[in-house]
Protein backbone atom coordinates (compact mmCIF):
# COMPACT_ATOMS: atom_id res chain seq x y z
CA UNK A 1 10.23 -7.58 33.74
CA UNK A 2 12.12 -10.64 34.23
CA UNK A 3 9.45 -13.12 32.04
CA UNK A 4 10.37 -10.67 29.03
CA UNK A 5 13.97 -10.23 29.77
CA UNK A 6 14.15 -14.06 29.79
CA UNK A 7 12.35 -14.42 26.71
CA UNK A 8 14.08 -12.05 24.99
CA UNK A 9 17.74 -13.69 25.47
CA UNK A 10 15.78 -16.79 24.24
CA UNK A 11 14.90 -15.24 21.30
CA UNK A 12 18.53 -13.93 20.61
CA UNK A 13 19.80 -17.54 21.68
CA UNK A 14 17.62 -19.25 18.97
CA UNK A 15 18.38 -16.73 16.33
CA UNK A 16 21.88 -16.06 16.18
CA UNK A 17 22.50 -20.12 16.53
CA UNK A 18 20.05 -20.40 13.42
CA UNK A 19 21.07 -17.37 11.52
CA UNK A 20 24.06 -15.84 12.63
CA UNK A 21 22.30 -12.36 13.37
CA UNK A 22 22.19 -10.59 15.88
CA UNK A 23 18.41 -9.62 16.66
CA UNK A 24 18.46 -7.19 19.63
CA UNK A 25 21.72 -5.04 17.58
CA UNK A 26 20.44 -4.01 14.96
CA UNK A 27 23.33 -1.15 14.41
CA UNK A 28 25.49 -4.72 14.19
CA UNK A 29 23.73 -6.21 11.64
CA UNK A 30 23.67 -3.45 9.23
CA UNK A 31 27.54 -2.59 10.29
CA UNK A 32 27.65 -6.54 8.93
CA UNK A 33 25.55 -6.25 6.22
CA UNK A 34 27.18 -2.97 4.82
CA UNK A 35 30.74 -4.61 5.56
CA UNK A 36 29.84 -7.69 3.16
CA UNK A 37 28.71 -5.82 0.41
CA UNK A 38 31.65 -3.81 0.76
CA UNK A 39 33.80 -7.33 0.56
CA UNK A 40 31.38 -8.17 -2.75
CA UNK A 41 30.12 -11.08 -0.38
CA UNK A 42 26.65 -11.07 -1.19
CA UNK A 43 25.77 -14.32 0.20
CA UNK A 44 27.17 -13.57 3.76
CA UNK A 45 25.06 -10.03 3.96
CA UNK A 46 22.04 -11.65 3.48
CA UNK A 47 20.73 -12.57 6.67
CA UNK A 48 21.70 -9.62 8.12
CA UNK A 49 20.03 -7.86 5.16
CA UNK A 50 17.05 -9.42 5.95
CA UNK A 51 17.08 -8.43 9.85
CA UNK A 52 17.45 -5.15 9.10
CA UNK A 53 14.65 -5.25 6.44
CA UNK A 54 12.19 -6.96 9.05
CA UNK A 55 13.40 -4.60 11.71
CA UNK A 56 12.46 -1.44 9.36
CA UNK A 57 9.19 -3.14 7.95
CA UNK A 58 8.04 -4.44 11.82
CA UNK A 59 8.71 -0.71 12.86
CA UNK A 60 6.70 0.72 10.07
CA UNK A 61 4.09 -1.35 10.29
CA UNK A 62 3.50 -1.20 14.04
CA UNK A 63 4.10 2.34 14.16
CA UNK A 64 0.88 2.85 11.41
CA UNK A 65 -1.06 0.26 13.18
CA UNK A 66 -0.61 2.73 16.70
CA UNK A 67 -1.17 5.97 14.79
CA UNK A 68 -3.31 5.30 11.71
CA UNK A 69 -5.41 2.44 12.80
CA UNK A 70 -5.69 3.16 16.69
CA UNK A 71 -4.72 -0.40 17.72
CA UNK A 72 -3.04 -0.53 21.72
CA UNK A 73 0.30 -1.25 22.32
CA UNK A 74 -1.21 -4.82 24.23
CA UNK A 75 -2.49 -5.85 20.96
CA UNK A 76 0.49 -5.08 19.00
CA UNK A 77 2.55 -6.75 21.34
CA UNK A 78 0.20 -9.60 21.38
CA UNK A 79 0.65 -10.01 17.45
CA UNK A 80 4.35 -10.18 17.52
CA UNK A 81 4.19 -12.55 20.17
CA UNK A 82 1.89 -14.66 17.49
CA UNK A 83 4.01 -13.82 14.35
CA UNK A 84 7.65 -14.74 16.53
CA UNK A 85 5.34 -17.96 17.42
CA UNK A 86 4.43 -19.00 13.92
CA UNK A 87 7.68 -17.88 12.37
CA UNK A 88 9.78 -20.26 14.51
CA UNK A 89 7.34 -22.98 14.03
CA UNK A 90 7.85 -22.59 10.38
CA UNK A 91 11.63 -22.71 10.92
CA UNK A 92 11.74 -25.78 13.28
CA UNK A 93 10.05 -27.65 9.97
């Protein structure tokens, strides 16, 4: 419990100094993201745009891979672990 507590902060830590997004609020980004396109401020909605999108796309996709394709929640778990690995190796280029 505390191993993905811990690593879960250091995800949020990492991301919201990178992106300015908040990744475990998701009600907060879209609040931003809807407040910006309000404003007309395109550019500053965008990464909370995206979060949301990922969010929405990760919980589709993992919720057909459980139901429609019978993987466990291990190996689901086990993939984001690999995609959050290879997505912050692409952003530390």
């Amino acid at each position: 419990m505390f191993l993905l507590a811990a690593g879960a902060g250091a995800v949020d830590a990492m991301v919201i100094a990178g992106f300015q997004v908040l990744t475990a609020a998701q009600t907060g980004n879209t609040i931003l993201f809807a407040v910006a396109l309000a404003r007309g401020e395109w550019r500053t909605g965008l990464n909370s745009g995206v979060s949301v999108l990922g969010f929405v796309l990760g919980a589709l996709a993992g919720s057909w891979m459980l139901v429609r394709a019978g993987w466990t929640v291990s190996r689901l778990l086990v993939l984001e672990i690999l995609t959050l690995c290879g997505a912050l190796a692409l952003w530390m280029l």
